[in-house]
C-alpha atoms as a PDB file:
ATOM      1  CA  UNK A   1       0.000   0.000   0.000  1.00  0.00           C
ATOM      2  CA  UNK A   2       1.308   3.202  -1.214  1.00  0.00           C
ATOM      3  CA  UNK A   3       1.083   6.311   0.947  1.00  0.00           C
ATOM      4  CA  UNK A   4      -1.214   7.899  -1.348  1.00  0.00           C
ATOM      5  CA  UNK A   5      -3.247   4.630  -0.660  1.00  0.00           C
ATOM      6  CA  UNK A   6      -3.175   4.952   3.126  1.00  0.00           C
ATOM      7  CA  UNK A   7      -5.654   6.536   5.447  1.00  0.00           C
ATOM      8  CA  UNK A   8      -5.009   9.208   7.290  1.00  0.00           C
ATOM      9  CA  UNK A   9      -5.311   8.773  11.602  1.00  0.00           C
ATOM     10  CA  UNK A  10      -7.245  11.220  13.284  1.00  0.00           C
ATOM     11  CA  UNK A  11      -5.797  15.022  13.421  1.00  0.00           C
ATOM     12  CA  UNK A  12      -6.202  15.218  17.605  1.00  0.00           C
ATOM     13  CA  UNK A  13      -4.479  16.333  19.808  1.00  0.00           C
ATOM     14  CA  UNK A  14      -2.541  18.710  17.928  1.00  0.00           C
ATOM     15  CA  UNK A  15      -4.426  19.486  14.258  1.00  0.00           C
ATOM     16  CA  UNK A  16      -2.087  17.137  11.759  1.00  0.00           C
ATOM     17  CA  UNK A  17      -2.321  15.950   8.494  1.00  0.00           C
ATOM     18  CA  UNK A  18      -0.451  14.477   5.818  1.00  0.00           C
ATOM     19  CA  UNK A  19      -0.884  18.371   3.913  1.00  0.00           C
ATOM     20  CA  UNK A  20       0.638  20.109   6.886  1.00  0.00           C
ATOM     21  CA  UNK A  21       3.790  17.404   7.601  1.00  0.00           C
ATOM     22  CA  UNK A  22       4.328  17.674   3.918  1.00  0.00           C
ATOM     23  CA  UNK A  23       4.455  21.506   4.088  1.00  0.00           C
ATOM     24  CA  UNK A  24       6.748  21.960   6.809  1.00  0.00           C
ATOM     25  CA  UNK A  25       8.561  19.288   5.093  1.00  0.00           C
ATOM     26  CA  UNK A  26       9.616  21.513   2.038  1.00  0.00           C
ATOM     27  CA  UNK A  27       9.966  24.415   4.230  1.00  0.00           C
ATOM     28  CA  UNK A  28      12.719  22.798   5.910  1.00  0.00           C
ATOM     29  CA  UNK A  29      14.432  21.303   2.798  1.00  0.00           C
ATOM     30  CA  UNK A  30      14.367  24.758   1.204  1.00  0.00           C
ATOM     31  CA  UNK A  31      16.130  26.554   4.199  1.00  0.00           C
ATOM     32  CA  UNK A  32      18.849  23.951   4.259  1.00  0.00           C
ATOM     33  CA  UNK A  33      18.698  20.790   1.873  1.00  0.00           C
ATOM     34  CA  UNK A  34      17.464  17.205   2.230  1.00  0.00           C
ATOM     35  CA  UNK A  35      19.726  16.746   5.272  1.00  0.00           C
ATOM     36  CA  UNK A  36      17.720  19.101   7.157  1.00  0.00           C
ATOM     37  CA  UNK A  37      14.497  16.959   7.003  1.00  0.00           C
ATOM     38  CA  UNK A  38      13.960  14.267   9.647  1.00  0.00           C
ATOM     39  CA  UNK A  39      10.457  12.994  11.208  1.00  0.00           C
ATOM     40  CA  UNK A  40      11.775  14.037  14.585  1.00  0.00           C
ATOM     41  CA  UNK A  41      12.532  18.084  12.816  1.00  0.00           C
ATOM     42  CA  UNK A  42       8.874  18.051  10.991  1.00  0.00           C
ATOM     43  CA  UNK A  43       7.547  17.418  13.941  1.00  0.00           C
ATOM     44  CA  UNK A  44       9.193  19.652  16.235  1.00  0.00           C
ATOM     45  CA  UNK A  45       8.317  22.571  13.599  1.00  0.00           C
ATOM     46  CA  UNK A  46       5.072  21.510  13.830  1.00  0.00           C
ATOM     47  CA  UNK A  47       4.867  21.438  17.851  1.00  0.00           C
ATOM     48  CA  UNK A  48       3.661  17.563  17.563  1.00  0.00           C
ATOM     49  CA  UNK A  49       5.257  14.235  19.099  1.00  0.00           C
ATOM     50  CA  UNK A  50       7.369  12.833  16.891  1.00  0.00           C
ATOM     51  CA  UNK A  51       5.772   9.332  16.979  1.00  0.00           C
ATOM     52  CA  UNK A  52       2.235  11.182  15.677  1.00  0.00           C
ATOM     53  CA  UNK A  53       4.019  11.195  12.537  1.00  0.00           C
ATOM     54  CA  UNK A  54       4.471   7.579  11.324  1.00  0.00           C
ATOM     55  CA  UNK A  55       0.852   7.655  11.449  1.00  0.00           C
ATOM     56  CA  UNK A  56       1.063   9.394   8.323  1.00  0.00           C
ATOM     57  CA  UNK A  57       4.147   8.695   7.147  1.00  0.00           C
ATOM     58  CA  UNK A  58       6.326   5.386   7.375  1.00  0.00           C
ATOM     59  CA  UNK A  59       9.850   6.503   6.885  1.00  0.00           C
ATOM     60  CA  UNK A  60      11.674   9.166   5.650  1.00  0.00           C
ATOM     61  CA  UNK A  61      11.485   8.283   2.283  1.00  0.00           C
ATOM     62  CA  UNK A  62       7.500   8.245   1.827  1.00  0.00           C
ATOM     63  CA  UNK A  63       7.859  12.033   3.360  1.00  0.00           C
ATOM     64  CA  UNK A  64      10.426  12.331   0.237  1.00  0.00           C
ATOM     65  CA  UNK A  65       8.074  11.048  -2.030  1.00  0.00           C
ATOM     66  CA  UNK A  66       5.120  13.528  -0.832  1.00  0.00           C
ATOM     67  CA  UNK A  67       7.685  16.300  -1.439  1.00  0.00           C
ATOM     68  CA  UNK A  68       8.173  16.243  -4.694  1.00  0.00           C
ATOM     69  CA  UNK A  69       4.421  15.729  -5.347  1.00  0.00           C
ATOM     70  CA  UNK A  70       3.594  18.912  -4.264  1.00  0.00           C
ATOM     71  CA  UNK A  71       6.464  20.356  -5.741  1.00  0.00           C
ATOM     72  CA  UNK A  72       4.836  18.843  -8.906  1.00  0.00           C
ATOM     73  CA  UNK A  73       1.915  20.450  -8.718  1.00  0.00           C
ATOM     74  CA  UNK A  74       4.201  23.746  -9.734  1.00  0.00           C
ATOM     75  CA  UNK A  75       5.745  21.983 -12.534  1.00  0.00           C
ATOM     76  CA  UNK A  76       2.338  21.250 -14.231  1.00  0.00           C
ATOM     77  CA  UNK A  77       0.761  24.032 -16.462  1.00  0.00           C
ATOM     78  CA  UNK A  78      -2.461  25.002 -16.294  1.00  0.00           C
ATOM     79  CA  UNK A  79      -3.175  24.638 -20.218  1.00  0.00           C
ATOM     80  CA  UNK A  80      -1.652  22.187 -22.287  1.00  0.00           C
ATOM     81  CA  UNK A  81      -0.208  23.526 -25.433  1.00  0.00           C
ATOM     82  CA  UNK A  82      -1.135  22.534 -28.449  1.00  0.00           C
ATOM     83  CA  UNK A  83       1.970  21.878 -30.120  1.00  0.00           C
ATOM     84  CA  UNK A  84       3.488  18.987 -29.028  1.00  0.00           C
ATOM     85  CA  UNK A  85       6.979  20.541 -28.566  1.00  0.00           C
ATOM     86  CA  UNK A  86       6.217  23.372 -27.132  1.00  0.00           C
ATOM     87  CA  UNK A  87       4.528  21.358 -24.791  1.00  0.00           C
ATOM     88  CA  UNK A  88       7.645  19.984 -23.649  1.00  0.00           C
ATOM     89  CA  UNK A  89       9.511  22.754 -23.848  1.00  0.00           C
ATOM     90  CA  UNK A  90       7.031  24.353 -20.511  1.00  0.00           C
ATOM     91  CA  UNK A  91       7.462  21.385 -18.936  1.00  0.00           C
ATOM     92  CA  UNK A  92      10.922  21.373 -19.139  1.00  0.00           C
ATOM     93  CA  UNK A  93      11.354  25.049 -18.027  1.00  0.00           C
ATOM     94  CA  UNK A  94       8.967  24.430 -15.246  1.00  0.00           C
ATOM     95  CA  UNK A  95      10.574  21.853 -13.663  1.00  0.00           C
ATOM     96  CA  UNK A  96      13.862  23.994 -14.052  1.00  0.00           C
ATOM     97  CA  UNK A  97      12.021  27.128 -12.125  1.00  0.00           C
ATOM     98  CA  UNK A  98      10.934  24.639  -9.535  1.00  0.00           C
ATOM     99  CA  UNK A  99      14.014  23.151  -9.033  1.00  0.00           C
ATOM    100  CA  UNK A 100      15.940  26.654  -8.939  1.00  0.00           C
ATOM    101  CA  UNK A 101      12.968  27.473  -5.780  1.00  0.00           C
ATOM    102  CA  UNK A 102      13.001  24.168  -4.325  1.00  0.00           C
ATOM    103  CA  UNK A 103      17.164  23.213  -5.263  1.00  0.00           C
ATOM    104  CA  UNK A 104      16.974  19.982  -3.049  1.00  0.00           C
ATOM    105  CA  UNK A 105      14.517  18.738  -5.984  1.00  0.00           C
ATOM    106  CA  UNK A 106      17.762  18.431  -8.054  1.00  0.00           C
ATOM    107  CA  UNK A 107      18.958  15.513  -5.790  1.00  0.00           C
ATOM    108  CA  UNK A 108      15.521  13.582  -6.252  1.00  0.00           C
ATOM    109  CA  UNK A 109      14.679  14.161 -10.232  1.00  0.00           C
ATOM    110  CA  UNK A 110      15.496  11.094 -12.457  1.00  0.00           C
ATOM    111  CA  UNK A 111      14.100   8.684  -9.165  1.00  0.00           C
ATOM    112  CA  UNK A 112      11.753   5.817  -9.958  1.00  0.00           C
ATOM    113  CA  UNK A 113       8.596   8.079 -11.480  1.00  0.00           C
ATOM    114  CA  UNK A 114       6.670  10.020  -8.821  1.00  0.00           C
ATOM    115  CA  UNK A 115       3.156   7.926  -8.100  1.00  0.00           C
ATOM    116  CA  UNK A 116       1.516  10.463  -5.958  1.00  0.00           C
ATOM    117  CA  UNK A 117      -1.251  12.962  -8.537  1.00  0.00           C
ATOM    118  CA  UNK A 118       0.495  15.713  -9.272  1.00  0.00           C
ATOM    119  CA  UNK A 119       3.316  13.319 -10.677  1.00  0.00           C
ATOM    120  CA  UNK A 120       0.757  11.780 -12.419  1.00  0.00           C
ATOM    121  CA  UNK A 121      -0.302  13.953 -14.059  1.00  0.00           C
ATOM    122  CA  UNK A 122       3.060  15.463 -14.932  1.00  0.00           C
ATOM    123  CA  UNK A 123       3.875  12.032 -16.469  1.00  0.00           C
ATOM    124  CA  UNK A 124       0.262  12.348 -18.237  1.00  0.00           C
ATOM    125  CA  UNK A 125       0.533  15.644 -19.741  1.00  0.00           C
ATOM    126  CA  UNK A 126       4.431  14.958 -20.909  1.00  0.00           C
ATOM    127  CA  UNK A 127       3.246  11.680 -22.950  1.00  0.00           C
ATOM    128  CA  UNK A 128      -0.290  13.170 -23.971  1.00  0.00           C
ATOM    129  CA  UNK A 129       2.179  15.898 -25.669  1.00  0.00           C
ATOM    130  CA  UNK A 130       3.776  13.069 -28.142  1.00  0.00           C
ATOM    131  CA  UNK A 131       0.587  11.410 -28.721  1.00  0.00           C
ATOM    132  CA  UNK A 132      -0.224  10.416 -31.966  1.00  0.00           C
ATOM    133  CA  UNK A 133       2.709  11.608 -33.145  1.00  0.00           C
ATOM    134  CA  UNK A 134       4.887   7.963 -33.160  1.00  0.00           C
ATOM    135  CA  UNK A 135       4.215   4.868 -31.900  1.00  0.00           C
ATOM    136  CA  UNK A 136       3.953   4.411 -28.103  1.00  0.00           C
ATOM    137  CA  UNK A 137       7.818   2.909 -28.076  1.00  0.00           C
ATOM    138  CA  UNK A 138       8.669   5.636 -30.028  1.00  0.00           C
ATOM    139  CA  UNK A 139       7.019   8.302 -27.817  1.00  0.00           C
ATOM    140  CA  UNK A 140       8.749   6.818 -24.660  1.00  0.00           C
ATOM    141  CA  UNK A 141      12.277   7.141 -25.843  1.00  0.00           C
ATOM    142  CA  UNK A 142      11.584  10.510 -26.693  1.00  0.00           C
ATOM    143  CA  UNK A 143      10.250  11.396 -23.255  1.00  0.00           C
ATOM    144  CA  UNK A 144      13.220  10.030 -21.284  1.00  0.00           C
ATOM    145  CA  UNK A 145      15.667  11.651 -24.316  1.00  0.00           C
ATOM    146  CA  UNK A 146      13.952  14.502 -23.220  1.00  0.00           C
ATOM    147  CA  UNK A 147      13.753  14.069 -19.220  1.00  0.00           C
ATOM    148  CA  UNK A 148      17.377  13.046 -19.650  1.00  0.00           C
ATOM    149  CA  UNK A 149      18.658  16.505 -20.591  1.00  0.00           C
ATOM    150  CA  UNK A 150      16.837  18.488 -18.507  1.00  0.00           C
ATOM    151  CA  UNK A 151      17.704  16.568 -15.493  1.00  0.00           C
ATOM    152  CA  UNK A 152      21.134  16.545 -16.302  1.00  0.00           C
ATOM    153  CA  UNK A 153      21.280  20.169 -17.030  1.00  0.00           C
ATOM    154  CA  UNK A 154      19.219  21.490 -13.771  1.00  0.00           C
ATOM    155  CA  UNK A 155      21.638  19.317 -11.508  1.00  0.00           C
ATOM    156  CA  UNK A 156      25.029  20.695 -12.789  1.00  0.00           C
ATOM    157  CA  UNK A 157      23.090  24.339 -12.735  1.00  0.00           C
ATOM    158  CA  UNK A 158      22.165  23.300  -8.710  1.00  0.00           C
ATOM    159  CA  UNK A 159      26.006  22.262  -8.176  1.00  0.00           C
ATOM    160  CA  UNK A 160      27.167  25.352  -9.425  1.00  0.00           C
ATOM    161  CA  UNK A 161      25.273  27.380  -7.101  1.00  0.00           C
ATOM    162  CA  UNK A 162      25.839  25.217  -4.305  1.00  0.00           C
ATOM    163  CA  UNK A 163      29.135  25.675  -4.968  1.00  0.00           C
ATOM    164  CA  UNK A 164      29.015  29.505  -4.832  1.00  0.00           C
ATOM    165  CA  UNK A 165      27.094  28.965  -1.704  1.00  0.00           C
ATOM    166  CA  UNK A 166      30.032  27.017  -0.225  1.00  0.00           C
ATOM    167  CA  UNK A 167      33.128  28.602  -1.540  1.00  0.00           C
ATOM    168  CA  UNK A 168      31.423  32.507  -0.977  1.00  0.00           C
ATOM    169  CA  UNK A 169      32.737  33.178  -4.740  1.00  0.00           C
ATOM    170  CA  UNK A 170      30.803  33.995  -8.036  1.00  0.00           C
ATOM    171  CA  UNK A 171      31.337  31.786 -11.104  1.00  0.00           C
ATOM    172  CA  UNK A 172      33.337  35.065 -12.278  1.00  0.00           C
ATOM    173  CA  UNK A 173      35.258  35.039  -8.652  1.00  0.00           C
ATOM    174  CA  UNK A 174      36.095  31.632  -9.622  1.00  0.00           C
ATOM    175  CA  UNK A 175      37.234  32.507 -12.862  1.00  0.00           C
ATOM    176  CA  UNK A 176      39.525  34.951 -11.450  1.00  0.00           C
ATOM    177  CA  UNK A 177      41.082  32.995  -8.819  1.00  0.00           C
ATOM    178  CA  UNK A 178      41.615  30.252 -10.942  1.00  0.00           C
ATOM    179  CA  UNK A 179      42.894  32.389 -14.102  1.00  0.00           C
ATOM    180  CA  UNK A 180      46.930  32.188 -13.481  1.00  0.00           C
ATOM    181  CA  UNK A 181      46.683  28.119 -13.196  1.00  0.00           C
ATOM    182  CA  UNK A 182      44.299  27.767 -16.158  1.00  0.00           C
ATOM    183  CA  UNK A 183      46.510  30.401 -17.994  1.00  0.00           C
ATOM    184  CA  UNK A 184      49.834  28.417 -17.008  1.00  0.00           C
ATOM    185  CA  UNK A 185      48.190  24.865 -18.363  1.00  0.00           C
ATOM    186  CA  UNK A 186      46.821  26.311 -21.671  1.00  0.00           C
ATOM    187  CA  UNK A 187      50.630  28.040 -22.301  1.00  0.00           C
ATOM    188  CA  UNK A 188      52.043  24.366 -22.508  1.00  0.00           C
ATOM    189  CA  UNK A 189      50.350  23.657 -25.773  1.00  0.00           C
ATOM    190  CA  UNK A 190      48.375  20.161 -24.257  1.00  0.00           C
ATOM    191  CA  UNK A 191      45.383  21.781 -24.576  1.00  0.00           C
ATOM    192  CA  UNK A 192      44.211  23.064 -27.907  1.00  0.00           C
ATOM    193  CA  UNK A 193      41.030  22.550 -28.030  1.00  0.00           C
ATOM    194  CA  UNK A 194      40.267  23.962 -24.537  1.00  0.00           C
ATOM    195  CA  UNK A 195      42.057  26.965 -24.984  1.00  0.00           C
ATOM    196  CA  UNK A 196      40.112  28.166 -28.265  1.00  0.00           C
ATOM    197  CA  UNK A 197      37.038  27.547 -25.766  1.00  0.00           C
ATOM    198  CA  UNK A 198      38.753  29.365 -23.072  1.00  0.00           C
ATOM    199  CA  UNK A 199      39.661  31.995 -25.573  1.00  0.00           C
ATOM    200  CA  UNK A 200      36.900  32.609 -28.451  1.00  0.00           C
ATOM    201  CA  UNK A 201      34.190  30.923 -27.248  1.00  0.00           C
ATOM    202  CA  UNK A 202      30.779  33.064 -25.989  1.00  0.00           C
ATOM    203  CA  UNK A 203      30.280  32.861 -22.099  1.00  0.00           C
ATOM    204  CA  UNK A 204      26.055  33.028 -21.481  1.00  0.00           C
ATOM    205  CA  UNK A 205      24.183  32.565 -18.542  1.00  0.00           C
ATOM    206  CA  UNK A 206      22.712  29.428 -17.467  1.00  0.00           C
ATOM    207  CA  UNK A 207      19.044  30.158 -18.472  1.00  0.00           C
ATOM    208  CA  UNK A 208      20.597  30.653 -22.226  1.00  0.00           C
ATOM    209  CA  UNK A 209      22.176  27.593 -21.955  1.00  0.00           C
ATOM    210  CA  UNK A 210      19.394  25.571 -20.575  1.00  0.00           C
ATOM    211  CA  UNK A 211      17.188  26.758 -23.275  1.00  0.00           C
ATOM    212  CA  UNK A 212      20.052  26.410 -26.174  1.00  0.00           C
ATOM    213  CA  UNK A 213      20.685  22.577 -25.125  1.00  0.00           C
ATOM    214  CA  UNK A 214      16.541  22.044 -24.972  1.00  0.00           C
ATOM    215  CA  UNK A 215      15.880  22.875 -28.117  1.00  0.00           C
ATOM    216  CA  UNK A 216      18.766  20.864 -29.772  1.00  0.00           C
ATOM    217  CA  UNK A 217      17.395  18.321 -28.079  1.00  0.00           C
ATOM    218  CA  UNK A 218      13.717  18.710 -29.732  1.00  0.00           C
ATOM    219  CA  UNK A 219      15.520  19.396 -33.151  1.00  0.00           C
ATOM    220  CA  UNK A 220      16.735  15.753 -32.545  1.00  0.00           C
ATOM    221  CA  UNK A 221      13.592  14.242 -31.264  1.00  0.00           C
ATOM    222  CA  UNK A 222      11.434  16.007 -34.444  1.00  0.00           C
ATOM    223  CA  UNK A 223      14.011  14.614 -36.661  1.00  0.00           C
ATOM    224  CA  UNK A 224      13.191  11.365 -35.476  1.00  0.00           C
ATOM    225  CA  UNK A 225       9.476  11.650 -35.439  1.00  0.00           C
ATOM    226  CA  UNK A 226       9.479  12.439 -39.400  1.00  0.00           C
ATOM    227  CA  UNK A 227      11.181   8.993 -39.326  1.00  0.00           C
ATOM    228  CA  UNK A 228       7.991   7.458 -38.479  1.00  0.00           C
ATOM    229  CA  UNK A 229       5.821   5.690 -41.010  1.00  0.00           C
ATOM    230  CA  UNK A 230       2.567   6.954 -41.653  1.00  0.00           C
END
């Protein structure tokens, strides 16, 4: 029995539910990661016994599962589009937004697929966008071709500001500090190709490059849907 499938216990003496655990749940991960959420600190946030909560939740990884759920529900739009990939292109971006105001959802995305409603329906609205389009095989590689990229790309964007985070320096601090080594290796001549990228290449900001990467992968994914017999 999932924990969607699970009844709640009653909400006395202190009013509890699955809703309110769930909340305090994020609020916690978003002040300070996944290692800041524990039964025993949801529950002290929420002035309740710790041992009220595993009437609602089983372990710690249920109470993960809820999480992204409702982070879900901000992922999904409110209209689907009608073009299949612009469809995808909103969900990818979403999920990127959601991830950039929830960052510990960069440590769960690419997890065995979310079962709770909103993840659902994610899932749902992501494959309804391919429909018709190629056969169901067909539509399923694209999806995780798809999933794959953006997943990829919002974690390295998450590591990069947790690094700035950590080290107190700017990707441009960084560049500076780290300019006389870099310049040193690149003077030896074992590096060609990185030093034309060091040198002529065009530095843009991580939004550009999400959205650059994104739609090189849809070029690729169209390409392969005019493949299809019709």
């Amino acid at each position: 029995m999932t924990v969607w499938d699970r009844p709640e216990p009653p909400s006395r003496p202190v009013p509890l539910d699955r809703e309110r655990i769930v909340a305090a749940a994020v609020a916690l991960a978003d002040e300070g990661g996944l290692e800041a959420v524990s039964l025993r600190k949801v529950a002290a946030r929420l002035n309740a016994g710790p041992m009220r909560l595993y009437g609602f939740i089983s372990t710690k990884e249920e109470l993960f599962d809820l999480m992204v759920d409702e982070v879900q529900a901000e992922i999904l739009p409110e209209e689907q589009a009608g073009d299949w990939r612009e469809a995808l292109r909103v969900l990818a971006h979403r999920t990127r937004l959601a991830a950039l105001r929830h960052q510990w959802l960069a440590d769960l995305l690419g997890n065995r697929p979310s079962l709770g409603p909103n993840g659902l329906a994610v899932t749902e609205a992501t494959l309804a966008a391919l429909d018709g389009h190629a056969d169901i095989d067909t539509v399923m590689r694209a999806v995780e071709t798809v999933s794959a990229y953006f997943t990829g790309a919002i974690r390295r964007e998450i590591a990069n500001l947790r690094a700035e985070r950590a080290t107190g320096l700017s990707k441009r601090d960084w560049q500076r500090a780290s300019g006389p080594h870099v310049t040193k290796m690149l003077a030896t001549g074992r590096f060609p190709a990185l030093s034309k990228a060091v040198h002529d290449g065009t530095d843009v900001d991580a939004e550009t490059t999400f959205a650059t990467g994104l739609d090189w992968v849809l070029d690729a994914v169209a390409a392969k849907l005019t493949q299809q017999p019709t």
